[in-house]
Protein backbone atom coordinates (compact mmCIF):
# COMPACT_ATOMS: atom_id res chain seq x y z
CA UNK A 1 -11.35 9.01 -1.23
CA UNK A 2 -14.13 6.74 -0.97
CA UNK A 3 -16.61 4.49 -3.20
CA UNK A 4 -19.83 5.65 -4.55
CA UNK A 5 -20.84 2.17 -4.11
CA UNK A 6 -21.01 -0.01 -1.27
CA UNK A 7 -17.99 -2.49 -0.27
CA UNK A 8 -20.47 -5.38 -0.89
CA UNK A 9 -20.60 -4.15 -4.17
CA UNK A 10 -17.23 -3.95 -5.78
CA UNK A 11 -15.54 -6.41 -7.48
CA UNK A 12 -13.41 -8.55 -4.97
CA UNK A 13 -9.90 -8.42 -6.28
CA UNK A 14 -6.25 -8.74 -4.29
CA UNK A 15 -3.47 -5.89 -4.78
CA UNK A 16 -1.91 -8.12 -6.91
CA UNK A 17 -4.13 -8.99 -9.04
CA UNK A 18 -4.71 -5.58 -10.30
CA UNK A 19 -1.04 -4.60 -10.22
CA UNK A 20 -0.76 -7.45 -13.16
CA UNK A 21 -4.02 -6.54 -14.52
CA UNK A 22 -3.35 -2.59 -14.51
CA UNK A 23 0.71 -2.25 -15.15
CA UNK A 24 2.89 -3.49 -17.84
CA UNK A 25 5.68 -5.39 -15.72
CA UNK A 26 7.39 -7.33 -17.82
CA UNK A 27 10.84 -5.72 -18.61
CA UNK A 28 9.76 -2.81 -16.88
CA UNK A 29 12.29 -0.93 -14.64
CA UNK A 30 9.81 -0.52 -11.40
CA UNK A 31 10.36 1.35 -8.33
CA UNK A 32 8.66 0.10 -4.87
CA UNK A 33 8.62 3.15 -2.40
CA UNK A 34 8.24 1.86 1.34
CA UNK A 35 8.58 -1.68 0.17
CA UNK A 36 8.42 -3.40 3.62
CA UNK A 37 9.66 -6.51 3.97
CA UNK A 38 9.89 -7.02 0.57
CA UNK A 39 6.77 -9.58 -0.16
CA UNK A 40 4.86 -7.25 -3.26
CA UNK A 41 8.65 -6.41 -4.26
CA UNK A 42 9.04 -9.44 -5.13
CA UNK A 43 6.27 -10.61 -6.37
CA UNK A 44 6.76 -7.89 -9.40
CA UNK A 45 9.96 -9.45 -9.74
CA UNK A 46 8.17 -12.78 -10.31
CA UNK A 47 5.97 -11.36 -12.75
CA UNK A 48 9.13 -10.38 -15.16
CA UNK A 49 9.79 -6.34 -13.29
CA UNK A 50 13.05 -5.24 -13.06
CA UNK A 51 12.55 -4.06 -9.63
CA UNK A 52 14.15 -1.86 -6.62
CA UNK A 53 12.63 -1.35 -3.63
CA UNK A 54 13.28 1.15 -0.48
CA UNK A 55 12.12 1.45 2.81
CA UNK A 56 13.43 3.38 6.09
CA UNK A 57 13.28 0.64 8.25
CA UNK A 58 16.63 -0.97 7.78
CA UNK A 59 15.17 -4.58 9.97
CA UNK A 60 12.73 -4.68 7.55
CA UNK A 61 15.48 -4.08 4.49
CA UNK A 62 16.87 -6.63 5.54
CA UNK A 63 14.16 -9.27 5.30
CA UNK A 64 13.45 -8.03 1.92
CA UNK A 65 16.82 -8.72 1.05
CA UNK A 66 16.58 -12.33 2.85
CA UNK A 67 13.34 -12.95 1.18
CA UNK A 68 14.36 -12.40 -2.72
CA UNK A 69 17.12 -14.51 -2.16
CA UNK A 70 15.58 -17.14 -0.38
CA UNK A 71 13.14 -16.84 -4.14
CA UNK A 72 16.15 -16.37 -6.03
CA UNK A 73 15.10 -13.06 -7.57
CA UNK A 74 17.27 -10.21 -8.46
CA UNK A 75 15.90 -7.30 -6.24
CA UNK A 76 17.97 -4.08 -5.33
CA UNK A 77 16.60 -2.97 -1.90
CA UNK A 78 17.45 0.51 -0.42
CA UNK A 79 17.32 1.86 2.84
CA UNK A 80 16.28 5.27 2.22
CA UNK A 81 12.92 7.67 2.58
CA UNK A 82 10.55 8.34 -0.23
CA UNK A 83 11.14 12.60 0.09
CA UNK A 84 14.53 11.87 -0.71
CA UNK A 85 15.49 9.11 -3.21
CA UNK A 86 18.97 7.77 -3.88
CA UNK A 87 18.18 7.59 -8.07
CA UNK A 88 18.40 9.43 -11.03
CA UNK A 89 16.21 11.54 -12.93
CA UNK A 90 13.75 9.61 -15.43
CA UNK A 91 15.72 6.02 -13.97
CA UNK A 92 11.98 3.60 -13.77
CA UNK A 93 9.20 3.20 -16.19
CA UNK A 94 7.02 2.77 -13.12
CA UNK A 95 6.78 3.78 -9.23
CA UNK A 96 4.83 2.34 -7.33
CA UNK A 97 3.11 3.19 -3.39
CA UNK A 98 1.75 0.05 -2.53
CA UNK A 99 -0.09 1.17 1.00
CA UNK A 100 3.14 3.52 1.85
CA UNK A 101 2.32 7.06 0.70
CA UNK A 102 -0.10 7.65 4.30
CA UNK A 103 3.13 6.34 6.35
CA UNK A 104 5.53 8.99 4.79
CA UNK A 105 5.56 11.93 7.31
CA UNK A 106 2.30 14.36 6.47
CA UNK A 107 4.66 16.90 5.92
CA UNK A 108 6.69 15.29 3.47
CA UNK A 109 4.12 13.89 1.44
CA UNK A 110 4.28 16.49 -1.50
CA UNK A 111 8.20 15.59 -1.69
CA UNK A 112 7.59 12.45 -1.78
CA UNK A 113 5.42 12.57 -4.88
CA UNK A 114 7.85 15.08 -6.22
CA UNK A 115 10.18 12.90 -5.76
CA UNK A 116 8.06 10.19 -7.70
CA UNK A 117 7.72 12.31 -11.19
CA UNK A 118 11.74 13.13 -10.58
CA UNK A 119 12.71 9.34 -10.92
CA UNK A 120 10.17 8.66 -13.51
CA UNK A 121 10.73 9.03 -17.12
CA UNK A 122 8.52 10.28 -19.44
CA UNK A 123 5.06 8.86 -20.25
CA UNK A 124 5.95 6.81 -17.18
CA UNK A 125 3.16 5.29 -14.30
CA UNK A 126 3.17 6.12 -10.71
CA UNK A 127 0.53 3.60 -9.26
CA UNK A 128 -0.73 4.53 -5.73
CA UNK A 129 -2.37 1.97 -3.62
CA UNK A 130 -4.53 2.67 -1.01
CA UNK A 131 -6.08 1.65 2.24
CA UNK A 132 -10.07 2.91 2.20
CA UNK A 133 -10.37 4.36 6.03
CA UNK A 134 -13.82 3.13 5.88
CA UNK A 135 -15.00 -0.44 6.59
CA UNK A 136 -15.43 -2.92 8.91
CA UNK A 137 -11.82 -3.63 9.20
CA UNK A 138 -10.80 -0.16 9.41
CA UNK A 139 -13.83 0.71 12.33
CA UNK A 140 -12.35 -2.77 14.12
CA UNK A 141 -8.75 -1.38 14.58
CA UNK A 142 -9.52 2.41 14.59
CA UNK A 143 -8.87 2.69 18.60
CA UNK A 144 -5.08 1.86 17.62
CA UNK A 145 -4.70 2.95 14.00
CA UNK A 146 -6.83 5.39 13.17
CA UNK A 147 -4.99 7.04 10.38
CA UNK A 148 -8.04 9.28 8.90
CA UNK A 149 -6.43 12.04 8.71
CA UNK A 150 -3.09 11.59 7.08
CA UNK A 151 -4.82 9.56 4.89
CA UNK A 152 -7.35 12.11 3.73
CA UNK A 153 -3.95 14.39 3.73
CA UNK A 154 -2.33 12.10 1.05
CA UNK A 155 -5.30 11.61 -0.98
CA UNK A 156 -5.94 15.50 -1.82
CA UNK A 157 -2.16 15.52 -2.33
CA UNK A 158 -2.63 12.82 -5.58
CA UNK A 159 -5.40 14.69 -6.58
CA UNK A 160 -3.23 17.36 -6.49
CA UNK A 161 -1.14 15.27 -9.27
CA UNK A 162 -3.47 15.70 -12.29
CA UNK A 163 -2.81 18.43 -14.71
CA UNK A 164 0.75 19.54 -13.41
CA UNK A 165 3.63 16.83 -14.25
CA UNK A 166 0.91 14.03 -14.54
CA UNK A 167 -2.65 12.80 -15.73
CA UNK A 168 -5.05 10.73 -14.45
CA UNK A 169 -5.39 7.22 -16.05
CA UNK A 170 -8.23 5.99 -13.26
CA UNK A 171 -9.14 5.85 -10.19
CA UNK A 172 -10.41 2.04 -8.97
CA UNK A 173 -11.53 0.58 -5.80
CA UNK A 174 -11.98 -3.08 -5.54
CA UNK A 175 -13.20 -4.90 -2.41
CA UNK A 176 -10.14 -6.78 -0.43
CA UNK A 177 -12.04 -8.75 2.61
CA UNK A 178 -10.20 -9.81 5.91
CA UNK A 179 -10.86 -13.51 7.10
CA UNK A 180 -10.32 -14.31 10.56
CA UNK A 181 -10.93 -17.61 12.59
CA UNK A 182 -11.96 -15.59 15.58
CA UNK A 183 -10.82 -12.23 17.37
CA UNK A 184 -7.96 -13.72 18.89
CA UNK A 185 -6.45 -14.39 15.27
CA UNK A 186 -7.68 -11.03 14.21
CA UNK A 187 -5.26 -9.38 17.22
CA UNK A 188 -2.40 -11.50 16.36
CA UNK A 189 -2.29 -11.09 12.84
CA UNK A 190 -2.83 -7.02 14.12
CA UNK A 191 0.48 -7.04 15.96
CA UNK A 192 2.90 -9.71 14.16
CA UNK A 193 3.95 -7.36 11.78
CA UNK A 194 4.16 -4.30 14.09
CA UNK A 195 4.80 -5.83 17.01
CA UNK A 196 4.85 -2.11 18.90
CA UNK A 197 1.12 -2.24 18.61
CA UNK A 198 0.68 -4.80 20.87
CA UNK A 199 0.68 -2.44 24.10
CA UNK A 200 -1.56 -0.62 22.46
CA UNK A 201 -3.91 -3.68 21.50
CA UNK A 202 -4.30 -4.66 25.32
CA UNK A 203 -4.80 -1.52 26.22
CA UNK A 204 -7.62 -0.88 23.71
CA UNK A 205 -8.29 -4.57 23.89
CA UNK A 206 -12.13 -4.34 25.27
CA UNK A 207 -13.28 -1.57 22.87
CA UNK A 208 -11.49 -3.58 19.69
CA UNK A 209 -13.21 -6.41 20.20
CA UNK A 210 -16.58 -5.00 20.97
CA UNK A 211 -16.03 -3.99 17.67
CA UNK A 212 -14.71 -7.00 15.86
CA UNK A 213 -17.97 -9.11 17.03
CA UNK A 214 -20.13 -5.97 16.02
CA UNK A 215 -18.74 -5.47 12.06
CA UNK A 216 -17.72 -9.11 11.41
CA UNK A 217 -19.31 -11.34 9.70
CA UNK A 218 -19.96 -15.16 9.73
CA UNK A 219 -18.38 -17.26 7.43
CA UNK A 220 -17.23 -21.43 7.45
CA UNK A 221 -13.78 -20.28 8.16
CA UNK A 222 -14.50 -17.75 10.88
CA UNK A 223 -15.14 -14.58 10.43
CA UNK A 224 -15.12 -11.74 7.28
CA UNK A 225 -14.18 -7.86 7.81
CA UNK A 226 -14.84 -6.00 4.93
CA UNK A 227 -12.42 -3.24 3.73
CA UNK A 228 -11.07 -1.95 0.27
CA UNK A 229 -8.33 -0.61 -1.44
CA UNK A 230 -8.21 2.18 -3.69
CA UNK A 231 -5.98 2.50 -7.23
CA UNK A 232 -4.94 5.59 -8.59
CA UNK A 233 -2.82 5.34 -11.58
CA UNK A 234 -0.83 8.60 -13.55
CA UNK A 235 0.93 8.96 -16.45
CA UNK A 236 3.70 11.09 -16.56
CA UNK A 237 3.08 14.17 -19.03
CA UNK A 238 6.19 15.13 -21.24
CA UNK A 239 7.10 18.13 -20.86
């Protein structure tokens, strides 16, 4: 679940980037499970996907919807949960968790990925993307979001993956730094997209930004958290 080496080490590369770099998109029928508000959904409709995404959240459905049109891309977007998908067996060449699999309920996480190898046709991806619970920015917001354990939960379930319906292509972690102008940016960039947290910011507010001044670091535009992101990519085996 974590890097041999340290986070000052690893290549600095954006989720993007190695979602071009690592999948072929073009033409590709590609799935987006807990898709958000829709901004990585479309940007593998940019790059030439054929793309649906789904999410629970039907507010946030609805930006996604707003936002591809706004781009004028042709995006499907679902309201729906990732342990029970509204498609058809073998229906995407690729399915993708972009930072979603921890935030499907711990119990339903196996489902989920069941779910995954039902909708994907053979010799197809499923690309997981990962928050690393380690870090400066994860030790910053831990008092509010610390999500160890449902994270360490989901990662032995994709290790599960390997050698049943799938095998292991890689497993990649690339630094993804957080730049802040100061604490106060930090907190509202913490709460704009979950604006539930907020409460829970002010309540924690001392301790978080003890921490923020202890694990960030100096920089001409403010200040740099480190964190990472972790890549796990399967094939699907034929059966």
């Amino acid at each position: 679940m974590y890097p041999k080496k340290k986070f000052s080490q690893l290549t600095e590369k954006s989720a993007a980037d190695l979602a071009t770099e690592l999948l072929p998109l073009l033409g590709a029928n590609t799935l987006d499970v807990g898709c958000g508000r829709g901004e990585f959904t479309c940007f593998l409709s940019d790059c030439g996907a054929n793309v649906s995404g789904i999410d629970p959240n039907s507010d946030r459905i609805s930006m996604a919807s707003a936002h591809a049109r706004l781009a004028g891309l042709n995006v499907d977007f679902y309201e729906g949960f990732a342990q029970n998908l509204p498609f058809e067996n073998d229906e995407f060449d690729i399915v993708i968790f972009s930072n979603s699999l921890h935030h499907v309920d711990i119990e339903m996480i196996s489902k989920a990925l069941v779910e995954a190898e039902r909708v994907l046709s053979t010799r197809g991806l499923l690309y997981i993307m990962e928050p690393v619970p380690s870090g400066g920015y994860f030790n910053t917001a831990q008092p509010v979001t610390d999500e160890t354990r449902i994270r360490s939960v989901a990662y032995d379930k994709i290790m599960d993956l390997d050698g049943n319906s799938f095998t292991t292509l890689g497993e990649i972690f690339v630094s993804t730094p957080k730049i802040y102008c100061d604490f106060s940016d930090f907190l509202s960039k913490q709460t704009e997209r979950n604006p539930q947290r907020a409460q829970l910011y002010e309540r924690h507010r001392s301790e978080v930004e003890s921490r923020f001044k202890r694990n960030a670091k100096s920089y001409p535009k403010g200040f740099i958290l480190d964190a990472a992101i972790r890549i796990n990519l399967f094939r699907k085996n034929e059966k």
